[in-house]
C-alpha atoms as a PDB file:
ATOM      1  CA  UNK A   1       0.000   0.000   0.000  1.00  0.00           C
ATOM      2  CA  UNK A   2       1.620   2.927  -1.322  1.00  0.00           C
ATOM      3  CA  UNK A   3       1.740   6.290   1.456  1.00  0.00           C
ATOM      4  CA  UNK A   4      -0.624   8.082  -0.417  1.00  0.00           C
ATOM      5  CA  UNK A   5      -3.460   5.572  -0.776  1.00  0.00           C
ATOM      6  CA  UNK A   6      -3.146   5.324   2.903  1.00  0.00           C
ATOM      7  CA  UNK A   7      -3.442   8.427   3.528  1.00  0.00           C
ATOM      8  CA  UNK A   8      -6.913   8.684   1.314  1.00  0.00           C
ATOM      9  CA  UNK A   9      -8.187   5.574   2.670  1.00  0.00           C
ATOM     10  CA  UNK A  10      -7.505   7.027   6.545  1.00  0.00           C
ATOM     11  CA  UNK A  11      -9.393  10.531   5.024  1.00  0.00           C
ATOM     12  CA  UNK A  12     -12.308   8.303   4.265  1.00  0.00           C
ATOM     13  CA  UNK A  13     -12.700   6.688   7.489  1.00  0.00           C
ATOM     14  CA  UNK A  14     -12.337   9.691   9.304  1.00  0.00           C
ATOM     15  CA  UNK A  15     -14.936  11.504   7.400  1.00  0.00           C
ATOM     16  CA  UNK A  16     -17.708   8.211   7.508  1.00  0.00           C
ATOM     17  CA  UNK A  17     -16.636   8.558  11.302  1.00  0.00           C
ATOM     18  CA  UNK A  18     -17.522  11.942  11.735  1.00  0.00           C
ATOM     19  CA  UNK A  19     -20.542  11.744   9.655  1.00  0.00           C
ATOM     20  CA  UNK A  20     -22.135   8.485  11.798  1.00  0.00           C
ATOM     21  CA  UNK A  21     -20.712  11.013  14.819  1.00  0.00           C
ATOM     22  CA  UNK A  22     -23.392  14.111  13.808  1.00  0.00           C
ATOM     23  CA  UNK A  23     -26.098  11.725  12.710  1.00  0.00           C
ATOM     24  CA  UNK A  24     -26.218  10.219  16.080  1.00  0.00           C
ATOM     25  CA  UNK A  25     -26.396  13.769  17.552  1.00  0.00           C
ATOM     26  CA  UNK A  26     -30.001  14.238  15.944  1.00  0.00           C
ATOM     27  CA  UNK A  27     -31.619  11.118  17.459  1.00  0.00           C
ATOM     28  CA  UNK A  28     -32.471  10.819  21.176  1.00  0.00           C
ATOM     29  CA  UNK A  29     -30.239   8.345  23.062  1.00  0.00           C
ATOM     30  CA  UNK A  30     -31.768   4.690  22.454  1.00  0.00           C
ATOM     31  CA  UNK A  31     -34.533   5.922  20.114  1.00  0.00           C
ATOM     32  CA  UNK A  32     -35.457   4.921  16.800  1.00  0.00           C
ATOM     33  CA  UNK A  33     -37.102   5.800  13.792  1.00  0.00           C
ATOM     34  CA  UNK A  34     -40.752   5.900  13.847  1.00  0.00           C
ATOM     35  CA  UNK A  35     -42.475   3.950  10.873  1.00  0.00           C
ATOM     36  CA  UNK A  36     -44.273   5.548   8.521  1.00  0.00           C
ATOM     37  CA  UNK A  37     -42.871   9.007   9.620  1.00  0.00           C
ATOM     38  CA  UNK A  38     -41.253  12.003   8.190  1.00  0.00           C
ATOM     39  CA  UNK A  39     -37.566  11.709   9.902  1.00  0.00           C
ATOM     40  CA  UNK A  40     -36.213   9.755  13.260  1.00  0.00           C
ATOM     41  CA  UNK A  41     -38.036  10.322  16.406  1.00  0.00           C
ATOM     42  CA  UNK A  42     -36.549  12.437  19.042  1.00  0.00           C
ATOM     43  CA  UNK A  43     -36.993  13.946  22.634  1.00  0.00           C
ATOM     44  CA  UNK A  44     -38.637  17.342  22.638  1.00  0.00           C
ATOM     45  CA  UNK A  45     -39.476  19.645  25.366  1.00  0.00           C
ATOM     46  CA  UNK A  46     -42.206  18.591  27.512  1.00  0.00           C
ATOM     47  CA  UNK A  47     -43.888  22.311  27.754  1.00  0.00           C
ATOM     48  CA  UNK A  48     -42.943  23.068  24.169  1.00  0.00           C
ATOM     49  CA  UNK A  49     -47.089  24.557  23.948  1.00  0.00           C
ATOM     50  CA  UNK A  50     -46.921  26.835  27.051  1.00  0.00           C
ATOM     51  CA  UNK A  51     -47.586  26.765  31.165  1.00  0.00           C
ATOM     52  CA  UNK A  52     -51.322  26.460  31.185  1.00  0.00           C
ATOM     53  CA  UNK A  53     -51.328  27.919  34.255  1.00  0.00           C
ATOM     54  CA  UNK A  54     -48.564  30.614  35.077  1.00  0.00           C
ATOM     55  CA  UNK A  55     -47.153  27.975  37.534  1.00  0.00           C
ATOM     56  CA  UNK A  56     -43.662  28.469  39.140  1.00  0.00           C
ATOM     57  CA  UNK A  57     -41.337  26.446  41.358  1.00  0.00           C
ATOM     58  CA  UNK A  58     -41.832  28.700  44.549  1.00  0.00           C
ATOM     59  CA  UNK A  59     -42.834  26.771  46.998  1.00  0.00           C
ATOM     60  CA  UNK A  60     -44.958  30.123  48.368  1.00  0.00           C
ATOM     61  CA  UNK A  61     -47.059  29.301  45.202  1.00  0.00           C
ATOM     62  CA  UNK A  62     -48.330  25.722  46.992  1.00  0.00           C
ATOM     63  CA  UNK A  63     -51.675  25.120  44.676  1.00  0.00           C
ATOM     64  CA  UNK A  64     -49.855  25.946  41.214  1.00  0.00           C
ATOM     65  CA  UNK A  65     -46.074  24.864  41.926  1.00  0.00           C
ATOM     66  CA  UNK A  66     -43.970  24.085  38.896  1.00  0.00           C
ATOM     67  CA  UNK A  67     -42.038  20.704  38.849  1.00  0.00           C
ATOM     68  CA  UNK A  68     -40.014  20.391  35.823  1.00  0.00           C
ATOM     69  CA  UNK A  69     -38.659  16.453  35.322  1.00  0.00           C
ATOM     70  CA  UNK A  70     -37.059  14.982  32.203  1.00  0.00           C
ATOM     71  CA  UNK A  71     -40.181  13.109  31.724  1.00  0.00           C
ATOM     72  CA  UNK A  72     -42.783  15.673  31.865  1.00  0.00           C
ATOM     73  CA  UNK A  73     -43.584  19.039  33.206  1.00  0.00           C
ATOM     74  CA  UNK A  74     -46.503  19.236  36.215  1.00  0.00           C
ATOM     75  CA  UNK A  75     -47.810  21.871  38.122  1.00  0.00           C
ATOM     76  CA  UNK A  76     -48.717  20.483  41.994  1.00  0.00           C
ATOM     77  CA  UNK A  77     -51.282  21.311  44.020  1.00  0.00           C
ATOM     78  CA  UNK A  78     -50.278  21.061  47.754  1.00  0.00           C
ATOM     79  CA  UNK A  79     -54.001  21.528  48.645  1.00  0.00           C
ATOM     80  CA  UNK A  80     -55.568  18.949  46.650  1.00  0.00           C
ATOM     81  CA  UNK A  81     -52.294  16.797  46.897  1.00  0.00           C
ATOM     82  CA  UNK A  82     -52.337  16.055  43.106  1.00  0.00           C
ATOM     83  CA  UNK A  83     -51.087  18.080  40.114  1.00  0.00           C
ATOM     84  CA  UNK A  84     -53.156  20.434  38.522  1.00  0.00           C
ATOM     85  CA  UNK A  85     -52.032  19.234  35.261  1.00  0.00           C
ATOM     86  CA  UNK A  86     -49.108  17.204  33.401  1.00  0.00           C
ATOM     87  CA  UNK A  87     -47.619  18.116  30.233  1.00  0.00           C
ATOM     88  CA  UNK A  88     -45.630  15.580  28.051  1.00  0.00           C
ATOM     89  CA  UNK A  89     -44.025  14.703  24.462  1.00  0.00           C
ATOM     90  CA  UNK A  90     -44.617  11.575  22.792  1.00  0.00           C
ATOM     91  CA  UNK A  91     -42.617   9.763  20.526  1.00  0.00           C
ATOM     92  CA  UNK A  92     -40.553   6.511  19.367  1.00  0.00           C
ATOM     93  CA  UNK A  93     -37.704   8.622  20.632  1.00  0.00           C
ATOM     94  CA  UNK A  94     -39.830   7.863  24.487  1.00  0.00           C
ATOM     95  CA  UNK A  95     -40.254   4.440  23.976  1.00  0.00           C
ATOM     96  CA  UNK A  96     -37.942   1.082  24.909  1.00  0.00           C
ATOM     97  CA  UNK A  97     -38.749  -1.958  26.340  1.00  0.00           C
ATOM     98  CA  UNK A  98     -38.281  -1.022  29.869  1.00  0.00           C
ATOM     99  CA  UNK A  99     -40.285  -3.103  32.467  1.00  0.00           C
ATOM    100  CA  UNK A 100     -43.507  -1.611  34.188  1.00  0.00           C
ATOM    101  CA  UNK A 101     -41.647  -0.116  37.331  1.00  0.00           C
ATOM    102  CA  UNK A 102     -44.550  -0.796  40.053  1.00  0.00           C
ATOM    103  CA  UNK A 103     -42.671   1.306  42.715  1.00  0.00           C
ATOM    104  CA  UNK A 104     -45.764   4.247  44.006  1.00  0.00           C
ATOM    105  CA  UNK A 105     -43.429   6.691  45.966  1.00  0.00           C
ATOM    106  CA  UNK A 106     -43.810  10.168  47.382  1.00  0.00           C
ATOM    107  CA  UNK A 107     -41.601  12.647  45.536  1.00  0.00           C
ATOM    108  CA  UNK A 108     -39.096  14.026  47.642  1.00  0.00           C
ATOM    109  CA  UNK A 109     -38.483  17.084  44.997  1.00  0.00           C
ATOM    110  CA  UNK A 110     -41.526  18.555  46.460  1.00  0.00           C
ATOM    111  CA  UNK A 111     -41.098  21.107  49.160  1.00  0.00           C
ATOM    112  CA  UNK A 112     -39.344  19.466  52.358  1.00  0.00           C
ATOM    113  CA  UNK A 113     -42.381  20.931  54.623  1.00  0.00           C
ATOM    114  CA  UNK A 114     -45.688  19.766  52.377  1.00  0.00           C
ATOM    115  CA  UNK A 115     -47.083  17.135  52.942  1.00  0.00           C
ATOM    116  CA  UNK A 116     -45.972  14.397  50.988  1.00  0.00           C
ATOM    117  CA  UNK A 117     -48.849  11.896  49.434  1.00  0.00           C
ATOM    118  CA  UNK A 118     -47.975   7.839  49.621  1.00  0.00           C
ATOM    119  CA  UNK A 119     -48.850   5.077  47.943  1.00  0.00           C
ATOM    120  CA  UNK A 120     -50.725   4.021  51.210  1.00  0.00           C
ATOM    121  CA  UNK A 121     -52.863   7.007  50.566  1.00  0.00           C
ATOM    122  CA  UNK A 122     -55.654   5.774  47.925  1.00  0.00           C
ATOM    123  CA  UNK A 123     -55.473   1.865  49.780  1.00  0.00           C
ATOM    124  CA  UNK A 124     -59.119   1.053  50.491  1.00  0.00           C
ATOM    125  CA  UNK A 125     -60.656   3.985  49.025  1.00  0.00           C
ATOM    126  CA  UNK A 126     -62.203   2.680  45.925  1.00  0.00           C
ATOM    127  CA  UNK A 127     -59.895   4.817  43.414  1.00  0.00           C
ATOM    128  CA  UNK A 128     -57.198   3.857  41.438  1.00  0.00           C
ATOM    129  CA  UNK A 129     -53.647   5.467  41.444  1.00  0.00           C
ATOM    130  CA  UNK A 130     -54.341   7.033  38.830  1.00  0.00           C
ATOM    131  CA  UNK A 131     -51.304   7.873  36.464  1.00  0.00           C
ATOM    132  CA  UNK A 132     -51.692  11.414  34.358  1.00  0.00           C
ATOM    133  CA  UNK A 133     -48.225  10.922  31.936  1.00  0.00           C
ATOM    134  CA  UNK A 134     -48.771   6.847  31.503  1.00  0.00           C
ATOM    135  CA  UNK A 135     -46.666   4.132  32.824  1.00  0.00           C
ATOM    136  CA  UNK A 136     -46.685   2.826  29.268  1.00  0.00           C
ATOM    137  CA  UNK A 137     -45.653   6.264  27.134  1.00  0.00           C
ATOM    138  CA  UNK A 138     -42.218   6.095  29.411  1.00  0.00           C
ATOM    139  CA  UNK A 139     -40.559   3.003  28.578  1.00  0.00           C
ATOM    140  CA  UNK A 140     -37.181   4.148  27.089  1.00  0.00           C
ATOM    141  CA  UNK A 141     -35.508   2.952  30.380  1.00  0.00           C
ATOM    142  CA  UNK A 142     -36.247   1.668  34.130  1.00  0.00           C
ATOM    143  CA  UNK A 143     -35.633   5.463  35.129  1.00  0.00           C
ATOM    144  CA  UNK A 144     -38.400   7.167  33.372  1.00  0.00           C
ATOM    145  CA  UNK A 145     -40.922   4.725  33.648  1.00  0.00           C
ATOM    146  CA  UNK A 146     -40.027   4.964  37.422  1.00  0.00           C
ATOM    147  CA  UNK A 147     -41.092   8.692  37.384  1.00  0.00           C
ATOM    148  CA  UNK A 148     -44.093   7.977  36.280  1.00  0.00           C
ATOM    149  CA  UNK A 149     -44.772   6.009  39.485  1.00  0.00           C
ATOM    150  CA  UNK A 150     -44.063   9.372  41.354  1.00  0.00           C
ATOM    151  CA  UNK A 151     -47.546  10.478  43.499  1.00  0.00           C
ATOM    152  CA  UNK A 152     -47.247  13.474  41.872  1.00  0.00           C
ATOM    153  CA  UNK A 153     -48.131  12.199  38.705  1.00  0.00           C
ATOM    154  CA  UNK A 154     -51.088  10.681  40.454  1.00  0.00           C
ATOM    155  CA  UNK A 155     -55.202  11.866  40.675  1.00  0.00           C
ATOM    156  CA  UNK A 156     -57.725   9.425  42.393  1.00  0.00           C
ATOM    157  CA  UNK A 157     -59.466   8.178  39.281  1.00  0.00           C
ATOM    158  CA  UNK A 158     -62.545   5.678  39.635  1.00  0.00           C
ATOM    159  CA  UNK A 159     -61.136   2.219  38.255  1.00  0.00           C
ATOM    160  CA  UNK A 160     -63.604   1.878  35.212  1.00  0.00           C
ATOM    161  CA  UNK A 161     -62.444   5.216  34.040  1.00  0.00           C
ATOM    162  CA  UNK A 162     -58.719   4.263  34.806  1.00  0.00           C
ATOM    163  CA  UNK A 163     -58.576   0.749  33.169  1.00  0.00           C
ATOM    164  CA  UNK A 164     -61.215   1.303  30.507  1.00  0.00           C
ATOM    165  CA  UNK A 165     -61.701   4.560  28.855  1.00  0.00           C
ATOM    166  CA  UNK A 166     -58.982   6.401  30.061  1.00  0.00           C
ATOM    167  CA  UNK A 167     -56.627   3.564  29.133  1.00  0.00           C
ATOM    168  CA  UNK A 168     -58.325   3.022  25.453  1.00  0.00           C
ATOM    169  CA  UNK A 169     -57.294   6.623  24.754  1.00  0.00           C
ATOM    170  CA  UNK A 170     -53.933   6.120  25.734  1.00  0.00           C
ATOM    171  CA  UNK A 171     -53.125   3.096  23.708  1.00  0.00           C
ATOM    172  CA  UNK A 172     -54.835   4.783  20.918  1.00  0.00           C
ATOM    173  CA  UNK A 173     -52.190   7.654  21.138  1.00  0.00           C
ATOM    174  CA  UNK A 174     -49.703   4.919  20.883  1.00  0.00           C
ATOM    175  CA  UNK A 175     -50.954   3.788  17.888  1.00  0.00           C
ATOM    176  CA  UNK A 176     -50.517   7.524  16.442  1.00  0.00           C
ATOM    177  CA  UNK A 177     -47.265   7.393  17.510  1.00  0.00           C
ATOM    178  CA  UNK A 178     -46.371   3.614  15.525  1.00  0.00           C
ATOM    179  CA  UNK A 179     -48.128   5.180  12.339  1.00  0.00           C
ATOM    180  CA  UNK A 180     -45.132   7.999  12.591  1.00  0.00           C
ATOM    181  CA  UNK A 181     -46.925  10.734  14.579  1.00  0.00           C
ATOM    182  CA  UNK A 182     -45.255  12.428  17.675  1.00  0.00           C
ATOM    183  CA  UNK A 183     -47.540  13.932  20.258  1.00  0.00           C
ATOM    184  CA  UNK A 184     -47.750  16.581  22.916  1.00  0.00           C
ATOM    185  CA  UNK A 185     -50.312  16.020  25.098  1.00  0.00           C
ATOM    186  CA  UNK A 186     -51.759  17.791  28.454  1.00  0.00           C
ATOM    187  CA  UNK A 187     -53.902  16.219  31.225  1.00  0.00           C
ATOM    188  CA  UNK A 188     -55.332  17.099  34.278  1.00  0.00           C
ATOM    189  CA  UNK A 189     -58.265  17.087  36.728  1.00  0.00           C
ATOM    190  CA  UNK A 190     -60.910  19.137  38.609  1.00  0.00           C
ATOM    191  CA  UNK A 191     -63.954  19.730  40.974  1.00  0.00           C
ATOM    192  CA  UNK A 192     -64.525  17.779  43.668  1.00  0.00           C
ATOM    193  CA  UNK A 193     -65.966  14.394  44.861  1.00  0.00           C
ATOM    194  CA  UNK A 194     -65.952  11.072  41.925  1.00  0.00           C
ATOM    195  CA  UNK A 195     -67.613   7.866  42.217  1.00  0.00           C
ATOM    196  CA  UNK A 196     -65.561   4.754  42.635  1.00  0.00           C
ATOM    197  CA  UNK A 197     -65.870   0.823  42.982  1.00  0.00           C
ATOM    198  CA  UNK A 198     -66.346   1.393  46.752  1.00  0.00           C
ATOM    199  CA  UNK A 199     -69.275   4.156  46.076  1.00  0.00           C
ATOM    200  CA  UNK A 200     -68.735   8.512  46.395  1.00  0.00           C
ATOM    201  CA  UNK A 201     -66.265  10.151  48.170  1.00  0.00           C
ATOM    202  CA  UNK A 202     -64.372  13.690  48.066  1.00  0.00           C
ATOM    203  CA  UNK A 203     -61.133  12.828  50.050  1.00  0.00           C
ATOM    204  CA  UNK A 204     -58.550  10.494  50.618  1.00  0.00           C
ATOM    205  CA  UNK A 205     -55.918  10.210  52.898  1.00  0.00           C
ATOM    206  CA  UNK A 206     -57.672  11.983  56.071  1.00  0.00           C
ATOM    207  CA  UNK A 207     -58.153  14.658  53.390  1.00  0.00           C
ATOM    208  CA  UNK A 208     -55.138  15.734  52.247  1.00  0.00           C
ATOM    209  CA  UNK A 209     -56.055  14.206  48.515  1.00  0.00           C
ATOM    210  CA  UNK A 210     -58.969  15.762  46.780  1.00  0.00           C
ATOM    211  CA  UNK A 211     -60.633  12.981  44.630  1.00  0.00           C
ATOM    212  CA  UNK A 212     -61.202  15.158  41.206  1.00  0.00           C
ATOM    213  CA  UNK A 213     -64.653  15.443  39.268  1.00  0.00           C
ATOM    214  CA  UNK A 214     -63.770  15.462  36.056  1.00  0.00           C
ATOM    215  CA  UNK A 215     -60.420  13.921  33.841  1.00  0.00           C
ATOM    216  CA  UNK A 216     -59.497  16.101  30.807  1.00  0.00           C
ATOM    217  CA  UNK A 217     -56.905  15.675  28.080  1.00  0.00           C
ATOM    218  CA  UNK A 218     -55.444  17.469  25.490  1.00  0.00           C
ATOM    219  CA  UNK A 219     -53.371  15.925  22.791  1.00  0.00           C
ATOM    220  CA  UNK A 220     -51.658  17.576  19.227  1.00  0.00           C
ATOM    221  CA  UNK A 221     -50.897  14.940  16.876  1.00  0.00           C
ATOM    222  CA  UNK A 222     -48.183  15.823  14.016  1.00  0.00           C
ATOM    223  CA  UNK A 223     -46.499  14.020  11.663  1.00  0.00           C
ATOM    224  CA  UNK A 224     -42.645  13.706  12.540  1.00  0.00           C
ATOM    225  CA  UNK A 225     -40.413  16.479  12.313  1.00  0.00           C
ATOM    226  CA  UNK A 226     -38.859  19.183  13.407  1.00  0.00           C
ATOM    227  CA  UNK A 227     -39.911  22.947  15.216  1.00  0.00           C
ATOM    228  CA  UNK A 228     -43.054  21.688  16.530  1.00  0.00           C
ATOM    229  CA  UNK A 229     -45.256  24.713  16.786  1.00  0.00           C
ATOM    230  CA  UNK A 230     -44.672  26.544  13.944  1.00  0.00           C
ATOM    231  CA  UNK A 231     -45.775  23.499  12.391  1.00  0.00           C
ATOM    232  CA  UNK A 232     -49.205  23.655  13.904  1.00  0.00           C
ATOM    233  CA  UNK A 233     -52.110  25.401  11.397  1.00  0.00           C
ATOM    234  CA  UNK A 234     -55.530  25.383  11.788  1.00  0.00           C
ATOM    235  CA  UNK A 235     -56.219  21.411   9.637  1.00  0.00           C
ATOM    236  CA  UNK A 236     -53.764  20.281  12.519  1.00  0.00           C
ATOM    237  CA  UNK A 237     -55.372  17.497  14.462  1.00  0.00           C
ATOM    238  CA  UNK A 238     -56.097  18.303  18.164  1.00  0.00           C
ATOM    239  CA  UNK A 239     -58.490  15.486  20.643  1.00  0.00           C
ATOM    240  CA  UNK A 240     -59.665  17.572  23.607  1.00  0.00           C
ATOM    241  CA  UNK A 241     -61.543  14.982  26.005  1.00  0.00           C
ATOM    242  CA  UNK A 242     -63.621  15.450  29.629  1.00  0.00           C
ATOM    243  CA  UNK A 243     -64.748  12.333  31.198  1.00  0.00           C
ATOM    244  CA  UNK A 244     -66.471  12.166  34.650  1.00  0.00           C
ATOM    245  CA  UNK A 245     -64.262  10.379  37.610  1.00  0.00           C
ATOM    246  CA  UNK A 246     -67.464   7.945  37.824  1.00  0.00           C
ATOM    247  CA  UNK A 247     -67.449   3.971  37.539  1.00  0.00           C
ATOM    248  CA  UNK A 248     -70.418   3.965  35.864  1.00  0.00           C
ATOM    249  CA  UNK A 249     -69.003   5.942  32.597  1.00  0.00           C
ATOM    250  CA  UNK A 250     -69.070   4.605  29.274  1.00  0.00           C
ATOM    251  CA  UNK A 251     -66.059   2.555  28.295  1.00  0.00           C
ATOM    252  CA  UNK A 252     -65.209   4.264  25.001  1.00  0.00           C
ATOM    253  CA  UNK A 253     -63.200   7.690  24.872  1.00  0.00           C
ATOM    254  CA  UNK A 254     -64.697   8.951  21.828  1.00  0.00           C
ATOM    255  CA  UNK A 255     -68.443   9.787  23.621  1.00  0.00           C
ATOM    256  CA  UNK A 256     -66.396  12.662  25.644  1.00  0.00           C
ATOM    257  CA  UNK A 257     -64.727  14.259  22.824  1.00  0.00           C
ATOM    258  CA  UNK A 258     -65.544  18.214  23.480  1.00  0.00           C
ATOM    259  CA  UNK A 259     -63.242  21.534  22.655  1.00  0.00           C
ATOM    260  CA  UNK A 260     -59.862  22.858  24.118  1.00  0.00           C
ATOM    261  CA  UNK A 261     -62.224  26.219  24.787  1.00  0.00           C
ATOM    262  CA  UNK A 262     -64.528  24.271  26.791  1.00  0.00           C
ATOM    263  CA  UNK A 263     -61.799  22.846  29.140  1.00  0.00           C
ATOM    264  CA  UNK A 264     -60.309  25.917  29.424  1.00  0.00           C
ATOM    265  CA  UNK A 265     -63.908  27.755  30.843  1.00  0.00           C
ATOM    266  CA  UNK A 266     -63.946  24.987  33.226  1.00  0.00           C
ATOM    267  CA  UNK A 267     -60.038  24.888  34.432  1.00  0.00           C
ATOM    268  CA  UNK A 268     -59.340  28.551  33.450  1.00  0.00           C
ATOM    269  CA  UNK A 269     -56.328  27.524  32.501  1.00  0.00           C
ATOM    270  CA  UNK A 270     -54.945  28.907  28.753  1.00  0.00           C
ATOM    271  CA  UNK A 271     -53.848  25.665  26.976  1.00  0.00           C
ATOM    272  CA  UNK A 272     -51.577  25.473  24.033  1.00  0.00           C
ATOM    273  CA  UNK A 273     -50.570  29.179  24.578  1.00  0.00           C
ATOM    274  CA  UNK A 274     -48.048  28.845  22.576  1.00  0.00           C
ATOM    275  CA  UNK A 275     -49.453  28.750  19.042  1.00  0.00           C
ATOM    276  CA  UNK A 276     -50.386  32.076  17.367  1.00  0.00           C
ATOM    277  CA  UNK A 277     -53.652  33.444  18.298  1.00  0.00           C
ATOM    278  CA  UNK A 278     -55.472  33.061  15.139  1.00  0.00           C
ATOM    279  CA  UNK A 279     -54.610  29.300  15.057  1.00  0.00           C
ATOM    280  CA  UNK A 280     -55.665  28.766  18.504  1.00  0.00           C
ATOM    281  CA  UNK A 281     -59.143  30.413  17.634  1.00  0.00           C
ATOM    282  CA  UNK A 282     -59.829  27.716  15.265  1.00  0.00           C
ATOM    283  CA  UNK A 283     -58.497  24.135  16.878  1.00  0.00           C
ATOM    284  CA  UNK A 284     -59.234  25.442  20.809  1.00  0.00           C
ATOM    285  CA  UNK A 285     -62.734  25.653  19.050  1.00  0.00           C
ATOM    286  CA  UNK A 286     -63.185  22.444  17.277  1.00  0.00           C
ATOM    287  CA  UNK A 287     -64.299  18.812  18.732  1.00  0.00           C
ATOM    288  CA  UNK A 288     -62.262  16.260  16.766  1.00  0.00           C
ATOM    289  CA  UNK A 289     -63.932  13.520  14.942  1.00  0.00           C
ATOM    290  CA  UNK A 290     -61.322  11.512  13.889  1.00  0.00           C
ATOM    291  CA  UNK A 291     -60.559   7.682  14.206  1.00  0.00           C
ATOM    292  CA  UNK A 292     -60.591   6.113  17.472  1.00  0.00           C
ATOM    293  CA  UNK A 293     -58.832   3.227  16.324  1.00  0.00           C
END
C-alpha cells in the first residue's frame, strides 16, 4: 500500500466517522425511527405549547407549583395533593422496552415541609392510582418509567375510568405514535368528589387528597419532524376529552370528545398558549372527529 493511498483511505474513514458522529447527535439516546414518519423520532421539550397555568417552582405558590422532570412538566397542588395538570411529548424517541416499574413513591423534589402523598394514601378507598403521563408512554428505560410512578403524577381516578376509557385513549395515542406521529399532550383534573368501585367520596388520605370530578386531556398529533409549533395550522389534528371520575361511565373515549375552549372555561387555565392566536381560535374551538382506532 503505497503512502498516499493510505493516507486517502484514513481521510475516508475519518470523514464516515464523523458523519455516523453528527447523525447520532439528531436522534435521542436509544430511540429509533418511527415507521411511517417524516424523519427519526426524538426527545422534545415537555412544555414546548406553554404553562397552562402561570405555575412556578416557589414553593410560596403551593396550589400551582412548577415541577419540571425529564419526563414531563406538572404543576402540583399542595391543597388537593395532586397536580393540577401534566404536560408531556410523545414519541418513538420515548419508547424502549423497559419493564412496568410498580414502585408508588412520594416525591421528595416537592417542598421538604408539604405534605408528601404515599402510595398508602388511595389503599381502600375505591380509586385507582391514577397515572396522568402513563406508565406505558415512558418506557425508554427503568428510570423514566419509574417517574411515572411518582404520586405526583397521580389523581384518584374511579377504576372503570382508569382501566377502561382512560386507558383506550392512551393506547390509541400509541398507535398515532407507531403510524409515525409524535404527540404533545396535556392532562389534568378538577372539581370535587368522583364515584368509585367502593361508592362517592371527596377525600382520601384523612383529606389531604382531593378525589377530582372530572379527567381532561389534550393531545396535538403531528407528523414527525422538526420545530413543533410553527408546524401547527388550523387542519392540525387536536383530541380535547372530559370524562367524569365515575365507575359507571361509558367505556369508550370517543363519547367525551368536546373543545380545548370548553376545558379551558372549566379549568381557566390557557392551553396550548403557545401557538399564534389566530390558530388557537380555530383548533381550541373544534371537537375532533377523527378515528378512534
Amino acid at each position: 500500500m503505497t503512502p498516499t493511498f493510505r493516507r486517502y483511505l484514513s481521510w475516508c474513514l475519518l470523514s464516515l466517522l464523523a458523519f455516523s458522529c453528527s447523525h447520532d447527535e439528531l436522534v435521542a439516546p436509544g430511540s429509533d425511527t418511527a415507521t411511517g414518519g417524516n424523519g427519526a423520532a426524538t426527545r422534545d421539550p415537555n412544555l414546548a405549547f406553554g404553562n397552562p397555568s402561570g405555575a412556578t417552582a416557589d414553593a410560596s405558590n403551593y396550589t400551582n407549583y412548577l415541577l419540571v422532570k425529564p419526563q414531563y412538566t406538572l404543576s402540583y397542588n399542595r391543597d388537593r395533593g395532586t397536580p393540577n395538570w401534566v404536560s408531556w411529548h410523545l414519541s418513538r424517541a420515548w419508547l424502549g422496552s423497559a419493564s412496568r416499574q410498580d414502585d408508588f413513591l412520594a416525591d421528595n423534589s416537592l417542598p421538604a415541609n408539604w405534605y408528601h402523598v404515599t402510595a398508602g394514601s388511595y389503599v381502600g378507598s375505591g380509586f385507582d392510582r391514577g397515572h396522568q403521563c402513563p406508565s406505558a408512554d415512558r418506557t425508554g428505560s427503568g428510570a423514566d418509567n419509574s417517574a411515572t410512578f411518582l404520586m405526583s403524577n397521580m389523581v384518584p381516578q374511579a377504576p372503570r375510568n382508569n382501566q377502561q376509557t382512560w386507558a383506550g385513549l392512551e393506547n390509541y395515542c400509541r398507535t398515532l405514535v407507531d403510524a409515525g406521529n409524535e404527540l404533545y399532550l396535556i392532562c389534568g383534573s378538577y372539581g370535587k368528589g368522583g364515584t368509585g368501585s367502593a361508592g362517592p367520596l371527596s377525600t382520601l388520605d384523612n383529606g389531604h387528597v382531593t378525589v377530582p370530578n372530572r379527567l381532561w386531556k389534550v393531545i396535538v398529533v403531528l407528523p414527525n419532524g422538526t420545530d413543533d409549533v410553527r408546524r401547527v395550522t388550523s387542519d392540525t389534528r387536536i383530541i380535547a376529552v372530559n370524562t367524569p371520575n365515575d365507575n359507571g361511565l361509558l367505556s369508550t373515549w370517543k363519547s367525551y370528545r368536546t373543545t380545548v375552549d370548553a376545558i379551558e372555561r372549566a379549568t381557566g387555565y390557557d392551553l396550548l398558549s403557545a401557538l399564534p392566536t389566530a390558530v388557537q381560535a380555530v383548533v381550541e374551538a373544534r371537537v375532533d372527529d377523527g378515528p378512534t382506532s
